[in-house]
C-alpha atoms as a PDB file:
ATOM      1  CA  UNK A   1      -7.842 -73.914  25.237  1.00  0.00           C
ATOM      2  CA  UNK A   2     -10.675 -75.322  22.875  1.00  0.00           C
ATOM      3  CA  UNK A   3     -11.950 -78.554  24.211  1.00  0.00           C
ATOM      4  CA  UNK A   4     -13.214 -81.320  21.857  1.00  0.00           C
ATOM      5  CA  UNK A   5     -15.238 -82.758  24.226  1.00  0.00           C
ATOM      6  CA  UNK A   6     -18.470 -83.863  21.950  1.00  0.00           C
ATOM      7  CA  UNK A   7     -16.717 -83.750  18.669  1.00  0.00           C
ATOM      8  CA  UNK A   8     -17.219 -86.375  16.167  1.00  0.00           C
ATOM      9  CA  UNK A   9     -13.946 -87.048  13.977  1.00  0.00           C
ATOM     10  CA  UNK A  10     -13.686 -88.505  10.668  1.00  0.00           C
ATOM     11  CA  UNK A  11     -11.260 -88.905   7.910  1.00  0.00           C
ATOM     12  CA  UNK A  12     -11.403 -87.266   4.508  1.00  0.00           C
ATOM     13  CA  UNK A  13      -9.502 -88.138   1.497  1.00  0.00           C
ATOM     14  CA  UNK A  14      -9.714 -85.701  -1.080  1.00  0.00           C
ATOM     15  CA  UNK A  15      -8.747 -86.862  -5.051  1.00  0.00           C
ATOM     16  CA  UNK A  16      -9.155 -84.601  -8.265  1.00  0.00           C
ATOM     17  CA  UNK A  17     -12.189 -82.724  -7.214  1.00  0.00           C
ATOM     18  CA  UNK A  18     -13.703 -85.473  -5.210  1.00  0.00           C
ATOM     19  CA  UNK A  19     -13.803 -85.968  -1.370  1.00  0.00           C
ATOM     20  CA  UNK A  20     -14.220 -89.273   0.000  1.00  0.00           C
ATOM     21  CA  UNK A  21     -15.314 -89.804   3.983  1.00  0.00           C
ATOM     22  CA  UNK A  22     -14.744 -92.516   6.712  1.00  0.00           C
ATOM     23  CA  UNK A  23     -15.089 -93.107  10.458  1.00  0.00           C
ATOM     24  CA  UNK A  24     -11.722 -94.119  10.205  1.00  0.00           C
ATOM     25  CA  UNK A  25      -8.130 -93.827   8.690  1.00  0.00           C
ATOM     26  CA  UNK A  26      -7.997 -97.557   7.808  1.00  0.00           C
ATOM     27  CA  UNK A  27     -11.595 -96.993   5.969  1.00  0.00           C
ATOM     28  CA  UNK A  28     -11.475 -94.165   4.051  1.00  0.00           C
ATOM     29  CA  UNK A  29      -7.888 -95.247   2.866  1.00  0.00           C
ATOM     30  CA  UNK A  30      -9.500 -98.304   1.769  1.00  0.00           C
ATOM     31  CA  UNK A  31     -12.332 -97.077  -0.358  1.00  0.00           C
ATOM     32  CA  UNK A  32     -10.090 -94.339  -2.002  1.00  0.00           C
ATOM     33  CA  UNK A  33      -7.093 -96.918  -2.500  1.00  0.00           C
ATOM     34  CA  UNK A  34      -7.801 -97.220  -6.471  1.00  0.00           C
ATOM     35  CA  UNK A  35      -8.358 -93.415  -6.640  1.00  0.00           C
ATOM     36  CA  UNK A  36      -4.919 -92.632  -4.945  1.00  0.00           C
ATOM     37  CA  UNK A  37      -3.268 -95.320  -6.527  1.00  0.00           C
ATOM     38  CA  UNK A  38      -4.617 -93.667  -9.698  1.00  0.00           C
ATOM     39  CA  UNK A  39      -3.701 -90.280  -8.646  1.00  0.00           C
ATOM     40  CA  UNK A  40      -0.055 -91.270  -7.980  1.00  0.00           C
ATOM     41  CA  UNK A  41       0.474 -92.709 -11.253  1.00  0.00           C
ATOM     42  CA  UNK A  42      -0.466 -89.237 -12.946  1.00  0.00           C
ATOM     43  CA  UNK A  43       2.093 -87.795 -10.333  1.00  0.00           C
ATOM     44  CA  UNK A  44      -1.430 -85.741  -9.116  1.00  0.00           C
ATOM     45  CA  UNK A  45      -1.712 -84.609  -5.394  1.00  0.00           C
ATOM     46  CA  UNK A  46      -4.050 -86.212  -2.912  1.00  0.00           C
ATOM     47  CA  UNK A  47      -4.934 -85.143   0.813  1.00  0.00           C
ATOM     48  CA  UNK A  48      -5.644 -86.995   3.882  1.00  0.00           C
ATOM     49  CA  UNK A  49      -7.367 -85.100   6.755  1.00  0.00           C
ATOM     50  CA  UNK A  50      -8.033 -85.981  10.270  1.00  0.00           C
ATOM     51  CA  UNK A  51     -11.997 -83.713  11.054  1.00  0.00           C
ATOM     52  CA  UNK A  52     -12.877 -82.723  14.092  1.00  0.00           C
ATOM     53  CA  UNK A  53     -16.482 -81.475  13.706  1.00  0.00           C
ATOM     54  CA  UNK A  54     -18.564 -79.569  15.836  1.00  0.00           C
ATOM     55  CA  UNK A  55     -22.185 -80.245  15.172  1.00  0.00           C
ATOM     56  CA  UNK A  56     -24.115 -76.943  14.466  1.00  0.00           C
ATOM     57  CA  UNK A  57     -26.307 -75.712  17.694  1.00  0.00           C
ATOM     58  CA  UNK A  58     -28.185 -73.137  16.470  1.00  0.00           C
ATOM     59  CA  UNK A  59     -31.285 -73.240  13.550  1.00  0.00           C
ATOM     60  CA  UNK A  60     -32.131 -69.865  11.191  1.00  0.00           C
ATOM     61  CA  UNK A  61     -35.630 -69.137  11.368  1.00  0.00           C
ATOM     62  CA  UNK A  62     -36.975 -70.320   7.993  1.00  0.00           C
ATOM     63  CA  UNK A  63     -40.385 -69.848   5.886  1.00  0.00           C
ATOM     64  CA  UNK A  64     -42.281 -73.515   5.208  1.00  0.00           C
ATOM     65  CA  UNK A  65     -44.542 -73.347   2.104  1.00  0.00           C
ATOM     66  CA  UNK A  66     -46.527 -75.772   0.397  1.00  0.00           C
ATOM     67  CA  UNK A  67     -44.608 -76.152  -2.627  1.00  0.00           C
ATOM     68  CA  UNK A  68     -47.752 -74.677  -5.223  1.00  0.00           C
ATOM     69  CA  UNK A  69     -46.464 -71.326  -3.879  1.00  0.00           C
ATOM     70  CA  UNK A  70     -43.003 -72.163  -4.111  1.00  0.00           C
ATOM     71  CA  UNK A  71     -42.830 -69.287  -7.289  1.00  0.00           C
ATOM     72  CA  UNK A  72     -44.301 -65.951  -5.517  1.00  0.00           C
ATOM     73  CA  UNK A  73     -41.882 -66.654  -2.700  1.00  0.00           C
ATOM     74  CA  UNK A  74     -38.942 -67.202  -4.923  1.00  0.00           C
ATOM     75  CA  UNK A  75     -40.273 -63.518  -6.482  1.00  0.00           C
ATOM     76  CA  UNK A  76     -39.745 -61.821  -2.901  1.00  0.00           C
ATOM     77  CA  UNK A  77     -36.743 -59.834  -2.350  1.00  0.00           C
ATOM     78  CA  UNK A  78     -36.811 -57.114   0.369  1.00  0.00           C
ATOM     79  CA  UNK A  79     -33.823 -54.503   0.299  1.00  0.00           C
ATOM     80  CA  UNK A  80     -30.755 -56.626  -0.593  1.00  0.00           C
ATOM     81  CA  UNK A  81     -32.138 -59.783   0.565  1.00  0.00           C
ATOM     82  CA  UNK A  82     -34.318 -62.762  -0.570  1.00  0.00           C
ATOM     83  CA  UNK A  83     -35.619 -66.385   0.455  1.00  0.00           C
ATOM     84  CA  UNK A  84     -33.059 -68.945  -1.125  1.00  0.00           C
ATOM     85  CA  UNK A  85     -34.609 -72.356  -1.703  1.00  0.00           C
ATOM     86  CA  UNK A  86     -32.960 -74.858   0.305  1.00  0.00           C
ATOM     87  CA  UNK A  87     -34.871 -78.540   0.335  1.00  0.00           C
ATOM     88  CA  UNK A  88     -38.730 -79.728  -0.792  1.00  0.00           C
ATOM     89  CA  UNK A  89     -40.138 -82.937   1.006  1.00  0.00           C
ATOM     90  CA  UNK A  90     -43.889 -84.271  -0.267  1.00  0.00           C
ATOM     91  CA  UNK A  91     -45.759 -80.890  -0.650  1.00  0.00           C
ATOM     92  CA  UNK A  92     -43.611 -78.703   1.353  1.00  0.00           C
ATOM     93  CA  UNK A  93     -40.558 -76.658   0.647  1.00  0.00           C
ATOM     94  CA  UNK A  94     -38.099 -74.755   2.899  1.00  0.00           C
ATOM     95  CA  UNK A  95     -36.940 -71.411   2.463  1.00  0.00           C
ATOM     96  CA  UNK A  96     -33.907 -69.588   4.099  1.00  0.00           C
ATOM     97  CA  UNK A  97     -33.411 -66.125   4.164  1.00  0.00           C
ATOM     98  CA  UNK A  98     -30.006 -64.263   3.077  1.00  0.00           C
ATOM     99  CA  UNK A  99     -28.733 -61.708   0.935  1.00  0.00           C
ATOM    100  CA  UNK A 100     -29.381 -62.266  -2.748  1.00  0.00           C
ATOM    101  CA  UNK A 101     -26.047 -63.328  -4.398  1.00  0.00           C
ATOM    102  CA  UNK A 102     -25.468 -65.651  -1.352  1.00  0.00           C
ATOM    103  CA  UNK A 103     -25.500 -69.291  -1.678  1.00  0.00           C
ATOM    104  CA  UNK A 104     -23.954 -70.542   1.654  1.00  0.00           C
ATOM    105  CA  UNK A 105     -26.549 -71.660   4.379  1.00  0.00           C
ATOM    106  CA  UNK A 106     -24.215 -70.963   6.809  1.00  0.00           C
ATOM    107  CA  UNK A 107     -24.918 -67.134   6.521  1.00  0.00           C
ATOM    108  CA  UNK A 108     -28.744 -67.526   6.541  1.00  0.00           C
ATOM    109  CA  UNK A 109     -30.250 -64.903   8.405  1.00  0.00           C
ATOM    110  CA  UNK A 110     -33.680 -65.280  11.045  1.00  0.00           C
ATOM    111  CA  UNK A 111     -36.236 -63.931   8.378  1.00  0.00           C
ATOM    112  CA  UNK A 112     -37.463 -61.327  10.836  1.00  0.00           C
ATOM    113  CA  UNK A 113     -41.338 -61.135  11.697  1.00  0.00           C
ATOM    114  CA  UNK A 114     -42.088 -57.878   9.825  1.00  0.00           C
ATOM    115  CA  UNK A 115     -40.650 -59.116   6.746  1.00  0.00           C
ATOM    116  CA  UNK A 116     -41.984 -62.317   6.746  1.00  0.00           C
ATOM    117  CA  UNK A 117     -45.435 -60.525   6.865  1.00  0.00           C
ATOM    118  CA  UNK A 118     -44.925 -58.965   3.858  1.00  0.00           C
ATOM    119  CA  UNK A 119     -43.749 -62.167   2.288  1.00  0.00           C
ATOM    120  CA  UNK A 120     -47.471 -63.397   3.318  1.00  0.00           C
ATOM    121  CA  UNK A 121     -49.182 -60.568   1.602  1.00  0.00           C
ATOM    122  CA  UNK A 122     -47.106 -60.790  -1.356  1.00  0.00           C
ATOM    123  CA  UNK A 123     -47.413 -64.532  -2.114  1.00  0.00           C
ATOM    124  CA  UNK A 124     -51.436 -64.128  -1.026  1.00  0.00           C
ATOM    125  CA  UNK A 125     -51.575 -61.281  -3.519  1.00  0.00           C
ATOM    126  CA  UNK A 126     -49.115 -62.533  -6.918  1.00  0.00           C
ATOM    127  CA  UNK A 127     -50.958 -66.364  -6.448  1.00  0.00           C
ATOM    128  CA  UNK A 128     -54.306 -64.872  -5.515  1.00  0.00           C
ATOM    129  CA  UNK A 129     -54.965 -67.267  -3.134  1.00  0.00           C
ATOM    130  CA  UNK A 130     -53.639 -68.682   0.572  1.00  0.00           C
ATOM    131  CA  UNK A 131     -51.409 -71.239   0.239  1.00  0.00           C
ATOM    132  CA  UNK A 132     -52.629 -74.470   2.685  1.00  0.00           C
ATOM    133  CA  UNK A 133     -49.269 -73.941   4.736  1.00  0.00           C
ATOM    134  CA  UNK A 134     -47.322 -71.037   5.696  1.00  0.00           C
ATOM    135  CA  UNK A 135     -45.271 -70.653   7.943  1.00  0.00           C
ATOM    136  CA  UNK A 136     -42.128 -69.323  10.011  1.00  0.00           C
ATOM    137  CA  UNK A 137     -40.420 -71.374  12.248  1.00  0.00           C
ATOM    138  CA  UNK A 138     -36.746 -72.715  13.493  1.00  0.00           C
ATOM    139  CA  UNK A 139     -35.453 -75.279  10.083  1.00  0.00           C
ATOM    140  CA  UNK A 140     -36.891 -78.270  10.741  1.00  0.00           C
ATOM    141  CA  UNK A 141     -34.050 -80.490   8.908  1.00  0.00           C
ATOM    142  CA  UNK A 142     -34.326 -83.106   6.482  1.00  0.00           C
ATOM    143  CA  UNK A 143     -37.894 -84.585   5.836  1.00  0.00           C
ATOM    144  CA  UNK A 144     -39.768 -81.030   7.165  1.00  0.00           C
ATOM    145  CA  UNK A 145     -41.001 -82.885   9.475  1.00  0.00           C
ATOM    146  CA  UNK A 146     -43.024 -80.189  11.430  1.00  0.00           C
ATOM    147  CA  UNK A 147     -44.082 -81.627  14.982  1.00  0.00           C
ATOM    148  CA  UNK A 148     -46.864 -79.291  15.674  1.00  0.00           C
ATOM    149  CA  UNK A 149     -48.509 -80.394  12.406  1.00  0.00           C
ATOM    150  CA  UNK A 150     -47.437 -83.652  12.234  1.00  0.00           C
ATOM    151  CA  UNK A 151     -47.492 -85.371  15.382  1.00  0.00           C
ATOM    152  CA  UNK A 152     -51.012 -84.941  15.326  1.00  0.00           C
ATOM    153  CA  UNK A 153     -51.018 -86.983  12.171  1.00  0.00           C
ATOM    154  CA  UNK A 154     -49.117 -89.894  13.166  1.00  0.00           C
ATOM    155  CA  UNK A 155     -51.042 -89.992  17.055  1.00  0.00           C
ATOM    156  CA  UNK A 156     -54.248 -90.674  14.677  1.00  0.00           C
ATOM    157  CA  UNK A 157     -52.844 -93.378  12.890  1.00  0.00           C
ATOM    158  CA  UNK A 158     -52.455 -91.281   9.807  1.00  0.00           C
ATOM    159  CA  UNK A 159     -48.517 -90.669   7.854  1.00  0.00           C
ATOM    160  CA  UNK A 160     -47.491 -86.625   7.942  1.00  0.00           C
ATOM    161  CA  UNK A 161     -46.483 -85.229   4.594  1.00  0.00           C
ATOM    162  CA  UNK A 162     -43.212 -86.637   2.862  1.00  0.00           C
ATOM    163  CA  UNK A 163     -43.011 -89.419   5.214  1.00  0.00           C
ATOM    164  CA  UNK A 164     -43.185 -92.569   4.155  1.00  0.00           C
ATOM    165  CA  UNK A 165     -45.071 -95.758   5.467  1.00  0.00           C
ATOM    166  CA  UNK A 166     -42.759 -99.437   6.123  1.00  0.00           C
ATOM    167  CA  UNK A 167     -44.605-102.254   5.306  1.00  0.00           C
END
């Protein structure tokens, strides 16, 4: 039997081609009450769903890059794969690595070491020039916030790339 021990729930309401989240029943029923309403009157279908969701355990090894270099990795394919762009914080993007057509993160692949070196030489070769970061590591999440770079930063007193200061 499948536990759901650790699962967060919420409920979805989905209208047209629009999906609406809440914590809870009462919520999401609330903020979609016009849309349903609205729905009901055209005699269109609507869905409510009860989520259990599993939070995802395991990172793909992506490639970092400051975004000037964002092009010549883009250009790199290797057999039937390539890097897919997948978010760009202050002057660094994130890369994944999948086959070429593909465009769900879910099936990104761990770029593996011997390809990512020849993603190095190609983007030092096509840009003619090193881009100031580089790198292949686990997907650091929203913000590429990249703790062996960046805590460094912030323990001086300084703010790491993309973050942003409160006043």
């Amino acid at each position: 039997m499948v536990s759901l021990k650790g699962m967060k729930q919420r409920w979805s309401v989905e209208v047209g081609h629009g999906t609406t989240y809440g914590e809870t029943k009462a919520e999401v029923l609330e903020l979609c009450a016009s849309c349903i309403a609205e729905a009901e009157a055209k005699g269109q279908p609507w869905t409510l769903n009860h989520e259990w969701i599993k939070a995802r355990t395991s990172w793909p090894k992506v490639v970092i890059v400051s975004r000037t270099h964002n092009q010549f990795v883009e250009s790199f394919t290797f057999g039937k794969h390539k890097l897919h762009w997948i978010d760009s914080c202050g002057s660094r993007s994130v890369f994944w690595y999948g086959e070429i057509n593909e465009n769900d993160y879910d099936k990104a692949k761990d770029i593996p070491s011997s390809v990512y070196q020849l993603l190095v030489d190609h983007v030092i070769t096509q840009s003619k020039s090193q881009p100031e970061l580089m790198m292949r590591r686990d997907d650091p999440g929203l913000g590429i916030y990249i703790p062996e770079v960046d805590d460094k930063i912030a323990e001086a007193g300084g703010v790491p790339d993309g973050c942003i200061t409160v006043k």
